[in-house]
Protein backbone atom coordinates (compact mmCIF):
# COMPACT_ATOMS: atom_id res chain seq x y z
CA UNK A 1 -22.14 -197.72 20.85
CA UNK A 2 -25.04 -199.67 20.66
CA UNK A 3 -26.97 -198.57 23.94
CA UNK A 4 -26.21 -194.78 22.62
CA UNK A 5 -28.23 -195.51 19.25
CA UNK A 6 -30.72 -197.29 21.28
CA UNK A 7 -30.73 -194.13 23.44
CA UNK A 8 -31.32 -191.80 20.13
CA UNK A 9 -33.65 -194.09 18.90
CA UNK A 10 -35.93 -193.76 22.05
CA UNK A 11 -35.41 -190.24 22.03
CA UNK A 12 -36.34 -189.64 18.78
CA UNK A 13 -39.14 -191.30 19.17
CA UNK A 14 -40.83 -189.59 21.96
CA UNK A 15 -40.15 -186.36 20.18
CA UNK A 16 -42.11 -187.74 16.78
CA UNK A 17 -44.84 -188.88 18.84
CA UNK A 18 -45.23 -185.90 21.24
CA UNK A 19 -45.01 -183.68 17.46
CA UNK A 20 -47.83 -186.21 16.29
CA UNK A 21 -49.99 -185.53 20.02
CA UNK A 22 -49.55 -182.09 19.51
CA UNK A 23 -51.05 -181.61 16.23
CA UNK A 24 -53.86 -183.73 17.31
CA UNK A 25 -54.76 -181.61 19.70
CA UNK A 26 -54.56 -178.30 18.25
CA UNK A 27 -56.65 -179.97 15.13
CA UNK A 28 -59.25 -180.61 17.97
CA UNK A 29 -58.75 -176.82 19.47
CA UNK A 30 -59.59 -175.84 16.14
CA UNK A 31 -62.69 -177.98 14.95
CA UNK A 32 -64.24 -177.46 18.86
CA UNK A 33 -63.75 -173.59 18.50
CA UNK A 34 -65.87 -173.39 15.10
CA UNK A 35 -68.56 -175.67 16.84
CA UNK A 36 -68.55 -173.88 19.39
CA UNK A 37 -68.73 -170.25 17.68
CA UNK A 38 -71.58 -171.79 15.57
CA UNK A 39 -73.88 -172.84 18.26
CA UNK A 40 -73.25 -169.37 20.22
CA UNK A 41 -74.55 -167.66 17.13
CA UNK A 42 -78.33 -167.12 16.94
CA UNK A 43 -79.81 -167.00 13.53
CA UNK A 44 -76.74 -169.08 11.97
CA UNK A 45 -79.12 -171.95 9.34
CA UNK A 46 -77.89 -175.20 8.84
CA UNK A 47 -78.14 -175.81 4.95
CA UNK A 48 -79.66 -179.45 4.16
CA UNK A 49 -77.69 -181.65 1.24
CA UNK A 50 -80.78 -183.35 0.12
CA UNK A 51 -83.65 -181.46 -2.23
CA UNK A 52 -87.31 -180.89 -0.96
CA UNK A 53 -89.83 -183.93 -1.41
CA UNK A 54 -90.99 -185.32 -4.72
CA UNK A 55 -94.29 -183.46 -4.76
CA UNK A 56 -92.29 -179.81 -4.11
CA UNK A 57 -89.66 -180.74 -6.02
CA UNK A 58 -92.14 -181.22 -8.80
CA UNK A 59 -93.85 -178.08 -8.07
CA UNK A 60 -90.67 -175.89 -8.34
CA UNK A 61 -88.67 -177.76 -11.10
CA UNK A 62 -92.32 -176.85 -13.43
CA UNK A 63 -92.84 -173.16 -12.42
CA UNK A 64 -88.98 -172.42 -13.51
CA UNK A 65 -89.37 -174.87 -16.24
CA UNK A 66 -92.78 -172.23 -17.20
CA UNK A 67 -90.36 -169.04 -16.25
CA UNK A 68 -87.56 -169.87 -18.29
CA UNK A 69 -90.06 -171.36 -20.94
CA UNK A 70 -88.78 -174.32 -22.03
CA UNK A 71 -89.61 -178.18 -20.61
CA UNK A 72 -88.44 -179.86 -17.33
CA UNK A 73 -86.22 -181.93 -19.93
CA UNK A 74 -84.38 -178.97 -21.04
CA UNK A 75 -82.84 -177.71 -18.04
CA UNK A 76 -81.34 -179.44 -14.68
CA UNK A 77 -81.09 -178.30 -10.83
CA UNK A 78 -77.77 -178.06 -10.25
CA UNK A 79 -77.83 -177.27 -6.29
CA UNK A 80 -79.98 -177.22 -3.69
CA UNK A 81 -79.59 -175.04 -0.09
CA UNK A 82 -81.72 -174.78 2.40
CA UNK A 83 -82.13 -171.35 3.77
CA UNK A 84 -84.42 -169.09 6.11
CA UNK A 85 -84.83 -166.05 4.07
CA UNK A 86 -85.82 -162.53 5.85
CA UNK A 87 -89.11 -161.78 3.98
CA UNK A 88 -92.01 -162.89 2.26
CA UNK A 89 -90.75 -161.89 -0.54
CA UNK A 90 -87.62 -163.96 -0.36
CA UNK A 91 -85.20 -161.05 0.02
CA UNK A 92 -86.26 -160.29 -3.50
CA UNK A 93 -88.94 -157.80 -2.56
CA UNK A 94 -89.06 -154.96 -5.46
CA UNK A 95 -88.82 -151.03 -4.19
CA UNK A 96 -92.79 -151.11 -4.09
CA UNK A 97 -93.59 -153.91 -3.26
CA UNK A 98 -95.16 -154.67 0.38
CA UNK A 99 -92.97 -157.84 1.72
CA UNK A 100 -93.95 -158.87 5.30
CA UNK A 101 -90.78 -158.79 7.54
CA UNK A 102 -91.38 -162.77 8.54
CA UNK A 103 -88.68 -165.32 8.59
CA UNK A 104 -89.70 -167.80 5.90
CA UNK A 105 -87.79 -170.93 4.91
CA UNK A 106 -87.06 -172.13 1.93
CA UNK A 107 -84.60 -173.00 -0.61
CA UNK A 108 -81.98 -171.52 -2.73
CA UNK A 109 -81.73 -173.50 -6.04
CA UNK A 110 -79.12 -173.15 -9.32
CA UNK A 111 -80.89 -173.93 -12.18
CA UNK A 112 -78.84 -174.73 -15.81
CA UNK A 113 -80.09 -175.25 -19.09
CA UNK A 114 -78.44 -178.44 -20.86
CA UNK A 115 -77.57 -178.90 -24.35
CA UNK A 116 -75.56 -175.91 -24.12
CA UNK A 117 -71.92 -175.42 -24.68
CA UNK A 118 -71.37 -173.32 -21.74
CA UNK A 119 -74.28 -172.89 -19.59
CA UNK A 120 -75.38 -169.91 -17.49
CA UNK A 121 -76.72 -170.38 -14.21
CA UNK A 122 -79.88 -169.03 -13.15
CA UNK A 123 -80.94 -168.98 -9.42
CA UNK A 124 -84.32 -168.97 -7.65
CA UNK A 125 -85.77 -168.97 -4.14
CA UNK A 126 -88.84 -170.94 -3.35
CA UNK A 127 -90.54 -170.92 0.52
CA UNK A 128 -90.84 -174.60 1.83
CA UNK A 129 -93.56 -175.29 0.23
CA UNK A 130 -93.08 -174.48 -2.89
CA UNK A 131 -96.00 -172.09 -3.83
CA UNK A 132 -94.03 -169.09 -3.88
CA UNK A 133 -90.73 -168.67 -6.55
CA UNK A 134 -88.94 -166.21 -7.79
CA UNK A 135 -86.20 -165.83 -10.07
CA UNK A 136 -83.20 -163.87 -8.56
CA UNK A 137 -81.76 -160.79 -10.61
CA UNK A 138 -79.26 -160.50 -7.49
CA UNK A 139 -75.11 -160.37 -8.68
CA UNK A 140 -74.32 -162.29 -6.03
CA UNK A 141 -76.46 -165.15 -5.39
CA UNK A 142 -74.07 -166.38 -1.68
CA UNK A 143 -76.65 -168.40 0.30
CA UNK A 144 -76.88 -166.43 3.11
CA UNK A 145 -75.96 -169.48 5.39
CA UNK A 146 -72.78 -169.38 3.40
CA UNK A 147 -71.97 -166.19 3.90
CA UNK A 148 -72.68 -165.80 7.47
CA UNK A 149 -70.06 -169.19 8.44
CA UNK A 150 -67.79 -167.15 6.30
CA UNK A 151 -68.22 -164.21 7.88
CA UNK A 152 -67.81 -165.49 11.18
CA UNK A 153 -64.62 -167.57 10.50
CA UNK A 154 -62.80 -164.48 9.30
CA UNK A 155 -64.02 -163.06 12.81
CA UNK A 156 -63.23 -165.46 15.10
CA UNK A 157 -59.69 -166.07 13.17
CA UNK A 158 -58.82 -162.56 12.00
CA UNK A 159 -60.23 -160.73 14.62
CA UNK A 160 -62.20 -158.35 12.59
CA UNK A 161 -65.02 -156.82 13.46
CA UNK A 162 -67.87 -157.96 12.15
CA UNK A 163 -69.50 -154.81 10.92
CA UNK A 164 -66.54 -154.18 9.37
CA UNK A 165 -66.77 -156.93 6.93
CA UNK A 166 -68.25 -157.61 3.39
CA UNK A 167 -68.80 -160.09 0.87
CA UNK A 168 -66.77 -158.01 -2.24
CA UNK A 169 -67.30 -161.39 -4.42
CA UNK A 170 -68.97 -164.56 -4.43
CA UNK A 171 -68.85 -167.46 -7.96
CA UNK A 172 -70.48 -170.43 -7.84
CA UNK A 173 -67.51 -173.07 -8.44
CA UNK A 174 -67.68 -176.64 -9.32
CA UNK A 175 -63.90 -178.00 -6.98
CA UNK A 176 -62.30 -180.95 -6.95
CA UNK A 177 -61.60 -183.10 -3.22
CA UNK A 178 -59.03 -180.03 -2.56
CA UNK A 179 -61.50 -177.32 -3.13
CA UNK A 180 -58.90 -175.72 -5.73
CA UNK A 181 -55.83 -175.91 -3.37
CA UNK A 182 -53.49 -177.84 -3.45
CA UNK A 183 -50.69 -178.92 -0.75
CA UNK A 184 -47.22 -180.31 -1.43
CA UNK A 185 -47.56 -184.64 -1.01
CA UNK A 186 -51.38 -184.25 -0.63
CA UNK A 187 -53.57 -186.48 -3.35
CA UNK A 188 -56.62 -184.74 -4.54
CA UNK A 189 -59.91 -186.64 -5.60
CA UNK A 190 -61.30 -185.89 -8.79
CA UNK A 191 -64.75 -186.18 -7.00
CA UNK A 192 -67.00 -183.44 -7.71
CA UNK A 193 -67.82 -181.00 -5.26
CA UNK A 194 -70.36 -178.06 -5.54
CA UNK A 195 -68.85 -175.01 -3.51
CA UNK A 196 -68.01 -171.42 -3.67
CA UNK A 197 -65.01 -169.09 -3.71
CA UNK A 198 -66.06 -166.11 -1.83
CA UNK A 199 -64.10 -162.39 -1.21
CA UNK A 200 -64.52 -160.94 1.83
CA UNK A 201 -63.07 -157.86 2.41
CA UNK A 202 -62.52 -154.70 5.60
CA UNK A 203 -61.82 -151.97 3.30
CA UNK A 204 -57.91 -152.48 3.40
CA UNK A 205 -57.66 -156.26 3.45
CA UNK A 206 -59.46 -159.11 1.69
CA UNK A 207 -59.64 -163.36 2.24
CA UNK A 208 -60.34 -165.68 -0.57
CA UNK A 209 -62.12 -168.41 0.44
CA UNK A 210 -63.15 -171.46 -0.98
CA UNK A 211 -65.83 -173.40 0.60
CA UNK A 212 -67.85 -176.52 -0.33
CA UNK A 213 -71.69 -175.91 -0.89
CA UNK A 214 -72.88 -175.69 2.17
CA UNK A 215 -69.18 -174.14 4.26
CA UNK A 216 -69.10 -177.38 6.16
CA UNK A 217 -65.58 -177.04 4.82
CA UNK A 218 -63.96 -173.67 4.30
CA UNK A 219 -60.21 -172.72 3.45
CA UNK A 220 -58.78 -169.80 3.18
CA UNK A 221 -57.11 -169.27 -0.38
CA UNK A 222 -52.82 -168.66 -0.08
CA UNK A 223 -51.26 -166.06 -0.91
CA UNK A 224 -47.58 -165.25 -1.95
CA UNK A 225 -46.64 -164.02 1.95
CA UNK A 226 -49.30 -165.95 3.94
CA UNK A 227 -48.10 -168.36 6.46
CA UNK A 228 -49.35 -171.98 7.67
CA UNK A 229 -52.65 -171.59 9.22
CA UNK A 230 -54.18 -173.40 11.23
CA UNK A 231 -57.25 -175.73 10.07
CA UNK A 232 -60.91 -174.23 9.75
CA UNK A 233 -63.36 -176.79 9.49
CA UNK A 234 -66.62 -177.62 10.52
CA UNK A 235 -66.55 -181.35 9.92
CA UNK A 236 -63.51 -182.35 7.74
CA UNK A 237 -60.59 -182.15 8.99
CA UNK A 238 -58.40 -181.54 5.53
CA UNK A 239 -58.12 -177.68 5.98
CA UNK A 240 -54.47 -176.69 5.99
CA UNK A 241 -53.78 -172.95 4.43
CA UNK A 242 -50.32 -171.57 3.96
């Protein structure tokens, strides 16, 4: 009797352990084919977490200080990305106005006045230097870095074509460790995490996603009939969608 539990034991043990191998390696399936998909992909910027130098910094935080008129005191930068935008004029060119078609990098910066009980965000684009800003009247203010890992996850996961598919929605969103969802036995850090949820839609389908600020992490929001998916990360492996 005892050499048969010893034998269910064993067994039992090689099955937990070739579950636990398994996982491991499609986790690494997963995280290689992202890296992978993002080097192939020409054009595809890598946001930066840090904010330009003192000196630019200085420069930008006064001229939207001066557009919004009111002191550096008065209002905070909320985010920073780091973006190549298409234009001269930022992507922000008016109907008339003569924007040379030159990459120019720069960044993307959420601006919010304090004091106030519930604050509206106001974004801008600067170049790299600093000497050009403007404030964005856009609705949806996705840095395009965002939107094109998006994009491309919902391609290489979904396969969708990739003319097929649009940004519908995109809200700047303040998460917690679990981006906003949350798994049965998994602990959440109350840490704060800029990030975005983002709607991307075919015409017939749509994919919430929520993504930190820069989509090194992106999940893909449940719904009442979706399955377990596997992970989508670019770094973090805590991506498990249902």
């Amino acid at each position: 009797m005892r050499s048969l539990k010893g034998k269910i034991l064993l067994v039992s043990s090689i099955i937990v352990a070739t579950l636990a191998i398994a996982c491991m390696v499609q986790l690494k399936r997963t995280e290689l084919s992202y890296k992978n998909l993002a080097e192939s992909e020409e054009g595809l910027t890598k946001p930066l977490y840090e904010p330009p130098s003192p000196q630019i910094y200085d420069k930008i935080m006064a001229a939207i200080a001066q557009d919004m008129n009111t002191s550096v005191k008065q209002f905070s930068a909320y985010r920073f990305n780091y973006e190549t935008w298409p234009n001269t004029c930022l992507g922000l060119g008016k109907p008339a106005e003569d924007c040379t078609d030159v990459l120019t990098q720069g960044w993307q910066i959420e601006a919010i006045r304090r004091g106030e009980e519930n604050p509206q965000s106001v974004f801008y684009r600067t170049d790299s230097t600093g000497d050009t800003i403007r404030r964005s009247t856009l609705d949806n203010n996705l840095p395009p870095s965002v939107q094109e890992k998006v994009l491309q996850v919902t391609v290489e996961h979904f396969n969708v074509p990739l003319k097929k598919l649009s940004v519908t929605d995109a809200e700047a969103v303040d998460w917690d460790g679990c981006l906003g969802i949350y798994e049965p036995w998994h602990l959440c850090t109350m840490q704060l995490i800029f990030g975005w949820q983002i709607t991307v839609s075919n015409g017939t389908k749509t994919w919430v996603y929520h993504t930190d600020n820069d989509a090194s992490v992106i999940r893909l929001k449940p719904s009442a009939t979706a399955r377990l998916f596997r992970s989508i990360s670019t770094g973090i492996p805590l991506i498990i969608d249902r």
